[in-house]
Protein backbone atom coordinates (compact mmCIF):
# COMPACT_ATOMS: atom_id res chain seq x y z
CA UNK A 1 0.00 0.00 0.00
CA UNK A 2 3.04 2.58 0.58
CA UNK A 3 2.67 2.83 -3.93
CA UNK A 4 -0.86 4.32 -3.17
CA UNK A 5 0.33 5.77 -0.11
CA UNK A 6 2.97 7.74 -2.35
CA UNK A 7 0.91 8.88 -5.21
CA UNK A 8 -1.83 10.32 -2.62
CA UNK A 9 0.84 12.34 -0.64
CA UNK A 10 2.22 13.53 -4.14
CA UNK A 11 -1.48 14.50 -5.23
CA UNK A 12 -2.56 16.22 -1.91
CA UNK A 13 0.93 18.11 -1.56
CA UNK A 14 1.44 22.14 -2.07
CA UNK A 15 3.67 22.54 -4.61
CA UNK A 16 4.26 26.02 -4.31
CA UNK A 17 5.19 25.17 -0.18
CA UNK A 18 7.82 22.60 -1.18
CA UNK A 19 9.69 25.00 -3.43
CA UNK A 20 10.07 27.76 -1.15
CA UNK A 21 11.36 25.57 1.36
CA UNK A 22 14.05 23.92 -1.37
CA UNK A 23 17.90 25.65 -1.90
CA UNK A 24 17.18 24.43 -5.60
CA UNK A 25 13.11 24.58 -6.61
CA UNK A 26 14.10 23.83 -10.12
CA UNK A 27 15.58 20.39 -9.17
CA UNK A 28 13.27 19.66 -6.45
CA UNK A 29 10.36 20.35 -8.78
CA UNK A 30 12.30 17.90 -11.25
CA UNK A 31 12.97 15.06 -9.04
CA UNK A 32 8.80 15.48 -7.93
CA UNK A 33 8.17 15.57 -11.66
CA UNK A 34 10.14 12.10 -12.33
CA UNK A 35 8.54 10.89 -9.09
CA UNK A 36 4.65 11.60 -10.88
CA UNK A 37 6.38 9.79 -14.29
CA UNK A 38 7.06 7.01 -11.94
CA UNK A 39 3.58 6.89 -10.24
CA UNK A 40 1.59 7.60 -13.34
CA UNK A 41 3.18 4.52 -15.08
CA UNK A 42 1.91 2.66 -11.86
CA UNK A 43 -1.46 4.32 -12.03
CA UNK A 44 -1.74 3.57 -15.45
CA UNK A 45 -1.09 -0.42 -14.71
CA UNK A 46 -3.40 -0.56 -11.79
CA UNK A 47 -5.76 1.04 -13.92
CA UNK A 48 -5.64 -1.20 -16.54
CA UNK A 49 -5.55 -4.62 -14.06
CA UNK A 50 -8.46 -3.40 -11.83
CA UNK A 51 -10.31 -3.15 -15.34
CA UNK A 52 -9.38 -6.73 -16.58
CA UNK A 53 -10.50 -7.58 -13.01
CA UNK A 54 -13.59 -6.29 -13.50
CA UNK A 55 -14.12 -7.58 -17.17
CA UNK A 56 -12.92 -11.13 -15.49
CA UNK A 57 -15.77 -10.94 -12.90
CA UNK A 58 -18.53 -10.27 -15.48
CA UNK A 59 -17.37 -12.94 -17.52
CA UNK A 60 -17.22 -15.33 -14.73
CA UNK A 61 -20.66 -14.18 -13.59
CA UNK A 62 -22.39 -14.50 -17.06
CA UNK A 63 -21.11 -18.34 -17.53
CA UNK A 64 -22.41 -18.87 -13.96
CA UNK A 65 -25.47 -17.45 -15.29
CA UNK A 66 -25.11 -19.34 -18.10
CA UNK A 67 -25.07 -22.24 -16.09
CA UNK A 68 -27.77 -21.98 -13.79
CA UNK A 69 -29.74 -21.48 -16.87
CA UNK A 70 -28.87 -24.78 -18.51
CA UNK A 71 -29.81 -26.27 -14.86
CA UNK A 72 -32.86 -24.73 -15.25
CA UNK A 73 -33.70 -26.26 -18.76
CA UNK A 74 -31.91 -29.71 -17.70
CA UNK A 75 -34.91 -29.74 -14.70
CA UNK A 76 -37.18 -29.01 -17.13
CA UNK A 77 -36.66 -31.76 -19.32
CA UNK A 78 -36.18 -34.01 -16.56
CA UNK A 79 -39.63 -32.95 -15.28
CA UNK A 80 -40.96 -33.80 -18.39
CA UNK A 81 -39.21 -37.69 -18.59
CA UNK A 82 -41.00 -37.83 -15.56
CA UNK A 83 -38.11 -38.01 -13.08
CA UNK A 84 -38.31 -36.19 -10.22
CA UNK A 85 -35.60 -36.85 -8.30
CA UNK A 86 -33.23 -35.81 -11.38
CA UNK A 87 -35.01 -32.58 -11.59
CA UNK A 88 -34.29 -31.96 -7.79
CA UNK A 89 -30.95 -32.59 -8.56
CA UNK A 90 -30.60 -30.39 -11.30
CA UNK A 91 -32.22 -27.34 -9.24
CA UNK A 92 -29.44 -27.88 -6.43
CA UNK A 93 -26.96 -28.01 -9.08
CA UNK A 94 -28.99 -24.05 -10.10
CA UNK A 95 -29.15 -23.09 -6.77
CA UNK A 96 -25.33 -23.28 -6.39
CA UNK A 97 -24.66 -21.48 -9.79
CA UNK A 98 -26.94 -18.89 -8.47
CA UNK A 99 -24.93 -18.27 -5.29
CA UNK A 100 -22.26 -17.84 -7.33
CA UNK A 101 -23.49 -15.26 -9.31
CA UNK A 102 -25.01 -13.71 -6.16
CA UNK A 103 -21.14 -13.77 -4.49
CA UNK A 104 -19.34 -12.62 -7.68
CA UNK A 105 -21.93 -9.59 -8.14
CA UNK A 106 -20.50 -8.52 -4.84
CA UNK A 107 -17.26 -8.74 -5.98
CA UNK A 108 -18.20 -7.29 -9.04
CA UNK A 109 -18.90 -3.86 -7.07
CA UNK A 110 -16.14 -3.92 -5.06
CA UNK A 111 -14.11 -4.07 -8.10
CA UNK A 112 -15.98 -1.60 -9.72
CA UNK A 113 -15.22 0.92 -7.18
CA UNK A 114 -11.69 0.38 -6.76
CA UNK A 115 -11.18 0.61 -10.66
CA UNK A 116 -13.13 4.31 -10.66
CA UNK A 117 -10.77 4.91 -7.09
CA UNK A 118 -8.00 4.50 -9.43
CA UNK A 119 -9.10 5.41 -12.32
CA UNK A 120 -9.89 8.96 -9.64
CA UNK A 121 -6.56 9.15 -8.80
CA UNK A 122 -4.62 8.67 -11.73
CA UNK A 123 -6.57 11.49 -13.31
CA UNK A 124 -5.57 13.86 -10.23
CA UNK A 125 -2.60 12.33 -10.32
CA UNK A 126 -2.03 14.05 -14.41
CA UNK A 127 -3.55 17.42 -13.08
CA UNK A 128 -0.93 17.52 -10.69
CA UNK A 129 1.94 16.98 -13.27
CA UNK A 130 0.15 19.42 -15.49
CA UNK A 131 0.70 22.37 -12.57
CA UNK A 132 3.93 20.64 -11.74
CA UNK A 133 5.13 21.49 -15.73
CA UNK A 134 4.15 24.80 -15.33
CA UNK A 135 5.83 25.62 -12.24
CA UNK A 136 8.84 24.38 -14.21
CA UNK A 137 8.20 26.15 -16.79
CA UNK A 138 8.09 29.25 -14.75
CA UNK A 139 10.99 28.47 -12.98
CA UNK A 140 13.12 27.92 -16.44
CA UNK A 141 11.45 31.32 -17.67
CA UNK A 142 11.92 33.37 -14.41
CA UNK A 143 8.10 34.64 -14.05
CA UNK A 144 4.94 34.14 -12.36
CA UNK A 145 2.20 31.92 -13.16
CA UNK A 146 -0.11 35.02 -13.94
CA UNK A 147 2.11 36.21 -16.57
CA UNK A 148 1.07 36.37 -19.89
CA UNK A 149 4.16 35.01 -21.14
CA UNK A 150 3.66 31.91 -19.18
CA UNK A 151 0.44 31.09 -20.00
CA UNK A 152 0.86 31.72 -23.53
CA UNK A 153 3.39 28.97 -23.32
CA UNK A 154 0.81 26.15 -21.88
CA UNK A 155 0.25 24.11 -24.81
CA UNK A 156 -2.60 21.46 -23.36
CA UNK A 157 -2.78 18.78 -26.18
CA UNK A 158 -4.62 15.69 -26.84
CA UNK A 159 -1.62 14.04 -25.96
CA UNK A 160 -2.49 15.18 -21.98
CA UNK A 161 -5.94 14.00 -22.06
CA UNK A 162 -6.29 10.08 -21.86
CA UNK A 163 -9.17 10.00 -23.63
CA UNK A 164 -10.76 11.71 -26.64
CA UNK A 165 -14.28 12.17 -24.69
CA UNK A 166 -12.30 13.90 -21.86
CA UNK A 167 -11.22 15.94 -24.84
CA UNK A 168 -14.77 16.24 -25.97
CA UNK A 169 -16.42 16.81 -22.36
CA UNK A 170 -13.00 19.84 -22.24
CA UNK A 171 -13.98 21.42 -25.93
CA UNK A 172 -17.34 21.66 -24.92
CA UNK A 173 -16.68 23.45 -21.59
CA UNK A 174 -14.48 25.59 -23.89
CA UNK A 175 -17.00 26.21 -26.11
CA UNK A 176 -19.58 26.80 -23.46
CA UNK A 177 -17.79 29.50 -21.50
CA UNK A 178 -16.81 31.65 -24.83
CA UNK A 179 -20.85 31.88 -25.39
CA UNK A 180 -21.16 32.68 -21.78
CA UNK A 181 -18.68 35.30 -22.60
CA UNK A 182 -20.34 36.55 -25.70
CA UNK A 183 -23.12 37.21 -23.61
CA UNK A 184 -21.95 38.61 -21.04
């Protein structure tokens, strides 16, 4: 746990407090930056596994559904042969495929949640290397972050957004807030 330990002190820490505090800011803020490459490549893999976790679950639960089903029919046509005691077997043999299902739907959600956890943290985790970039760029350039200069410099790409409808969901806030400006 000290990985997720890590990436939520480097998300929750005050940037601008560490540097004043540092002889150097510009290497300080370079050794945090390689720190967030490091965690992002680990956010990025436990990403990805908590969502083959989750796809693994579903499938598992849909063959056990699968399953119970077939149980179900197998009763049937038992029922219909006129053999009871098959069919009764057949139903206990559902009955367990439906616990199953019932015990992997919890552990569907639990996986759910802990892929959107982080999924949740690997995104703050790319906000915070986004301010961490600019501070370095404002260190390299010698000016504040409300200069102009500076933020003429921020080039935000699709190659910062992991997903194009995050870049959507962003161009339409974009788009939204130059109306509001029209307007206003």
């Amino acid at each position: 746990m000290t990985f997720f330990s890590r990436l939520t002190d480097i998300v929750t820490c005050n940037l601008s407090s560490i540097l004043s505090k540092c002889e150097d800011p510009k290497a300080a803020l370079e050794q945090v930056l390689q720190e967030m490459d490091q965690g992002l490549a680990g956010a990025k893999r436990s990403v990805e596994t908590a969502a083959r976790n989750v796809d693994q679950i579903r499938e598992n639960q849909l063959e056990q559904q699968k399953l119970a089903d077939f149980w179900l029919s197998e009763a049937k046509s038992s029922l219909k042969n006129a053999s009871d005691d098959q069919a009764r077997h057949l139903l206990l043999r559902r009955k367990e495929a439906l616990a199953l299902v019932a015990g992997l739907e919890q552990q569907l959600q639990s996986a759910v949640a802990t892929h959107e956890h982080l999924l949740t943290m690997k995104k703050a985790l790319e906000a915070r290397k986004s301010e961490a970039l600019r501070k370095h760029d404002e260190l390299a350039c010698g000016v504040v972050s409300s200069s102009p200069a500076i933020q003429a410099r921020i080039d935000i790409s699709k190659s910062t957004i992991s997903d194009q409808s995050e870049w959507d969901e962003l161009e339409a806030e974009l788009q939204a807030l130059k109306k509001e400006m029209e307007n206003g």
